[in-house]
C-alpha atoms as a PDB file:
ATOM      1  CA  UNK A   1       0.000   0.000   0.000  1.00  0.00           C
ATOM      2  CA  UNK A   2       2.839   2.034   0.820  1.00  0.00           C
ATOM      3  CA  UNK A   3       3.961   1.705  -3.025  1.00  0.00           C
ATOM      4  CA  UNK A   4       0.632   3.357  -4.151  1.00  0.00           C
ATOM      5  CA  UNK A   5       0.581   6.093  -2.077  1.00  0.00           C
ATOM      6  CA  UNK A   6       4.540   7.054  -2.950  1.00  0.00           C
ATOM      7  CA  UNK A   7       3.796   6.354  -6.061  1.00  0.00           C
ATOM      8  CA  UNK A   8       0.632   8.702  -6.512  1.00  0.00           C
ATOM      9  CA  UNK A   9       2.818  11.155  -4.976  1.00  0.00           C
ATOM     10  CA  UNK A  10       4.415  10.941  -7.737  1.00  0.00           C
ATOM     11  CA  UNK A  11       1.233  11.992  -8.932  1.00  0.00           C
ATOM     12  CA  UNK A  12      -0.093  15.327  -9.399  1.00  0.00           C
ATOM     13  CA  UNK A  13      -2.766  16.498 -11.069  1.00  0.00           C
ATOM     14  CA  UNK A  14      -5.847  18.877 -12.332  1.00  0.00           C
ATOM     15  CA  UNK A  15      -8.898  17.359  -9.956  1.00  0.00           C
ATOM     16  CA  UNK A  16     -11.575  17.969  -8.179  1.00  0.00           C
ATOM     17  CA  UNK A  17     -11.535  20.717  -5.021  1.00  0.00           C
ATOM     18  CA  UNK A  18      -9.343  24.026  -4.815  1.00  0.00           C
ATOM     19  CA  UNK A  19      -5.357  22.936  -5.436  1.00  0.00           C
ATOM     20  CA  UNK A  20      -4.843  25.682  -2.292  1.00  0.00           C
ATOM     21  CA  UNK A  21      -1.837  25.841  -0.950  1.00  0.00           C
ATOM     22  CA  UNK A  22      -3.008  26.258   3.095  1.00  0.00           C
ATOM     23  CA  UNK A  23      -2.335  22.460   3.791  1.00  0.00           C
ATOM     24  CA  UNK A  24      -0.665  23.960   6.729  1.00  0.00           C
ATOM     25  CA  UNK A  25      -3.234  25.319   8.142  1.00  0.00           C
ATOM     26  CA  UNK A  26      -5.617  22.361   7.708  1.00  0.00           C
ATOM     27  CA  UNK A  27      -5.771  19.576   9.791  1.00  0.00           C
ATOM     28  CA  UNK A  28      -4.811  16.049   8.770  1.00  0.00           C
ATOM     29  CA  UNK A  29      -7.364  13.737   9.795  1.00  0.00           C
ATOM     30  CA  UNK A  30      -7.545   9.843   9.361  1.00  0.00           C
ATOM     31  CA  UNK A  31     -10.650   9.792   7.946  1.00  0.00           C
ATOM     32  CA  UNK A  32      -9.892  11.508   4.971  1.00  0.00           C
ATOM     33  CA  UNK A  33     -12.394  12.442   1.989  1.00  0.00           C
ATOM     34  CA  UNK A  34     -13.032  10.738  -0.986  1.00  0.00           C
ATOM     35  CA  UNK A  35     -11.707  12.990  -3.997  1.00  0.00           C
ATOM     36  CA  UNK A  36     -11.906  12.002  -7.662  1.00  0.00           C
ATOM     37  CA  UNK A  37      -9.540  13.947 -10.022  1.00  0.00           C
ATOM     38  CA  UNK A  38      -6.545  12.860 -12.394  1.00  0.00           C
ATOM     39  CA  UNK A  39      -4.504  11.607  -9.697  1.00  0.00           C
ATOM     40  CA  UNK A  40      -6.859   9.070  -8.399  1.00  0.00           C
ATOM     41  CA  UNK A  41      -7.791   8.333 -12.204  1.00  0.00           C
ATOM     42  CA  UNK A  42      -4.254   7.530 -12.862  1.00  0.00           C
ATOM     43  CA  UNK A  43      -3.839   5.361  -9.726  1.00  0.00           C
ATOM     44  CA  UNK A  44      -6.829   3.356 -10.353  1.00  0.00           C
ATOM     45  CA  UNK A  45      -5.509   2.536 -13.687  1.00  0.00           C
ATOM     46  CA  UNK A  46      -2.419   1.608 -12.220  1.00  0.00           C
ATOM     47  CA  UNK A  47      -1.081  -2.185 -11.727  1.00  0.00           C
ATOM     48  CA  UNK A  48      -0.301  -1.781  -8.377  1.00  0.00           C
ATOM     49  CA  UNK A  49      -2.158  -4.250  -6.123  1.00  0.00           C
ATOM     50  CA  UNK A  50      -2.797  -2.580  -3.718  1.00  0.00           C
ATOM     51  CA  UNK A  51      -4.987   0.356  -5.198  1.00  0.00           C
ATOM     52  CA  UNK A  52      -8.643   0.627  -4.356  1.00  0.00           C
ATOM     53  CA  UNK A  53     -11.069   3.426  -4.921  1.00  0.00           C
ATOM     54  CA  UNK A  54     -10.925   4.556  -1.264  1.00  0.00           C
ATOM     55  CA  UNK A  55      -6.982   4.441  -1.427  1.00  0.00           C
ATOM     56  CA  UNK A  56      -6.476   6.426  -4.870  1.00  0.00           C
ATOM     57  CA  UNK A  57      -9.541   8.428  -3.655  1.00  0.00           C
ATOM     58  CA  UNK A  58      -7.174   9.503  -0.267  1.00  0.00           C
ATOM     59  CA  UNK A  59      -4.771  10.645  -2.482  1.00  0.00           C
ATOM     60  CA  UNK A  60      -6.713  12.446  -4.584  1.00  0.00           C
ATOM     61  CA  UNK A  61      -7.602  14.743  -1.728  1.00  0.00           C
ATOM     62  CA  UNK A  62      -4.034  15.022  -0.362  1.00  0.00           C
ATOM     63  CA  UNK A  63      -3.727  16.076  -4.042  1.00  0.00           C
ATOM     64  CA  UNK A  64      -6.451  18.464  -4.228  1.00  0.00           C
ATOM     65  CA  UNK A  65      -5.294  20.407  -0.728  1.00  0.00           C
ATOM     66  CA  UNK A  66      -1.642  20.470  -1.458  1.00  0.00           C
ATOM     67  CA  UNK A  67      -1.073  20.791  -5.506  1.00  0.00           C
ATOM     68  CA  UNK A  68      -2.244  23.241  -7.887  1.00  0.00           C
ATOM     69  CA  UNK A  69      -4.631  21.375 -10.992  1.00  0.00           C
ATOM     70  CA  UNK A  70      -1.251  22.138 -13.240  1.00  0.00           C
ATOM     71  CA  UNK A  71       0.613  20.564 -10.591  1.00  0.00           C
ATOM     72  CA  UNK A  72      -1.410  17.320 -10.578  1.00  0.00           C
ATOM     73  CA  UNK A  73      -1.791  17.209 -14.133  1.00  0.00           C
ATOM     74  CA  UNK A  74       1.829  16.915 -14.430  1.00  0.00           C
ATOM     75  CA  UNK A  75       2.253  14.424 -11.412  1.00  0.00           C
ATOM     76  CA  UNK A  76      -0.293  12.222 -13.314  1.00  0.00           C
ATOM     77  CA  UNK A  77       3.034  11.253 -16.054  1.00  0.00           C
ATOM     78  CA  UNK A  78       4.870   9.887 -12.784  1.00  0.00           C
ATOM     79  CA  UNK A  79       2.641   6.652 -12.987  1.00  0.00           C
ATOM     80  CA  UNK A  80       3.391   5.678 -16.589  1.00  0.00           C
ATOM     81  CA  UNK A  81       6.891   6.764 -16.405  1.00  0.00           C
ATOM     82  CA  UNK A  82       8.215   6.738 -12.538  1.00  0.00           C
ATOM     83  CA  UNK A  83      12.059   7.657 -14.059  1.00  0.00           C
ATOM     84  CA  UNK A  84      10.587  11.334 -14.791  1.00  0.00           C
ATOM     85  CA  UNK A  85      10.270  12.176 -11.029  1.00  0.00           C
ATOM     86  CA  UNK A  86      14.099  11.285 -10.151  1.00  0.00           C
ATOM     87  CA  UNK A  87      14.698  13.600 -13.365  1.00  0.00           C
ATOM     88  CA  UNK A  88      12.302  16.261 -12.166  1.00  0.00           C
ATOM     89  CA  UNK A  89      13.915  15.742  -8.702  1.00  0.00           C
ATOM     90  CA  UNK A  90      17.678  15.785  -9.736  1.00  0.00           C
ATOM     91  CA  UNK A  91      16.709  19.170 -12.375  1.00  0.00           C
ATOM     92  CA  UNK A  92      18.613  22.090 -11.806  1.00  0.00           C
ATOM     93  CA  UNK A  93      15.368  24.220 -13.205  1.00  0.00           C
ATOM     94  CA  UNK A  94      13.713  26.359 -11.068  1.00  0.00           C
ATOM     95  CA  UNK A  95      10.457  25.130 -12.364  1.00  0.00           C
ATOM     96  CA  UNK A  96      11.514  21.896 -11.287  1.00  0.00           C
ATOM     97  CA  UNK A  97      12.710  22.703  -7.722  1.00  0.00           C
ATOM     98  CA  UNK A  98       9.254  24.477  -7.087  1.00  0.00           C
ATOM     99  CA  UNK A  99       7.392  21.411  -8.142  1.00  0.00           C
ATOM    100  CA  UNK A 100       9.421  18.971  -6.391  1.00  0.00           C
ATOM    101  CA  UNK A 101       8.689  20.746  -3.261  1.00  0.00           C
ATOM    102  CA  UNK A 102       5.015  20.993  -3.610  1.00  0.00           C
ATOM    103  CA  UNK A 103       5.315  17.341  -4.476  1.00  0.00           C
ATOM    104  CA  UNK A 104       7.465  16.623  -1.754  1.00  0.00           C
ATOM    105  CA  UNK A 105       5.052  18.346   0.650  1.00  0.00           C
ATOM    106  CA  UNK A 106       1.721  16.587  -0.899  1.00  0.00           C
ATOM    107  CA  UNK A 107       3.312  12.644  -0.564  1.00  0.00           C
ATOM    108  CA  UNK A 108       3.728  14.175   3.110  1.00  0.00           C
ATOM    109  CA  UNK A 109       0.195  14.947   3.499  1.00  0.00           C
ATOM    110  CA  UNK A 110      -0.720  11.668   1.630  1.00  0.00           C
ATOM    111  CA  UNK A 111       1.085  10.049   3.575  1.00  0.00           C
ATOM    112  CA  UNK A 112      -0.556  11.148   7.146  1.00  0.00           C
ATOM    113  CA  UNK A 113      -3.777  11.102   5.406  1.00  0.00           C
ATOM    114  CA  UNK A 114      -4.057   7.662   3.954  1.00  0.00           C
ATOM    115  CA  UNK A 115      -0.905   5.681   5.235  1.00  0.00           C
END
């Protein structure tokens, strides 16, 4: 399970809810909401066994409280082709380095959220 959810991290995308930024000020709560959006599209589509609708779902709404829609959309090219994040990750682009760390920050909030 742990795969999926670092692996939708890998994720981003242009779903459902606001993409705002304030995950800080929001708490994390076990009992997260059900999202659907490009991330948990992607994920369900996956071949990872352990996906489900309430898992991808989880992340969806990690997504959709931590990553702009243009930030998810181009998350959503991590689960057909995992190598780009270490590129994105490893990119001396400034671009890059502000992506990574909203990335960084939503497989965080994933992570407490559906983990």
């Amino acid at each position: 399970m742990r795969q999926i959810i670092l692996l939708g991290l890998v994720v981003l995308l242009a779903g459902c809810g606001s993409g705002n930024r304030s995950d800080d000020r929001r708490g994390v709560s076990r009992s997260a909401a059900i999202a659907y959006g490009p991330i948990s599209k992607a994920c369900l589509s996956s071949d990872r066994k352990a996906r489900s609708s309430q898992l991808c779902g989880c992340i969806q709404a990690a997504a959709d409280q931590t990553l702009s829609r243009s930030e998810q959309r181009r998350a959503v090219q991590f689960y057909s082709d995992p190598h780009s994040a270490q590129e994105i990750r490893q990119s001396d682009q400034s671009t890059d380095e502000v992506f990574w760390k909203a990335y960084k920050a939503y497989g965080e909030r994933a992570e407490k959220m559906c983990g």
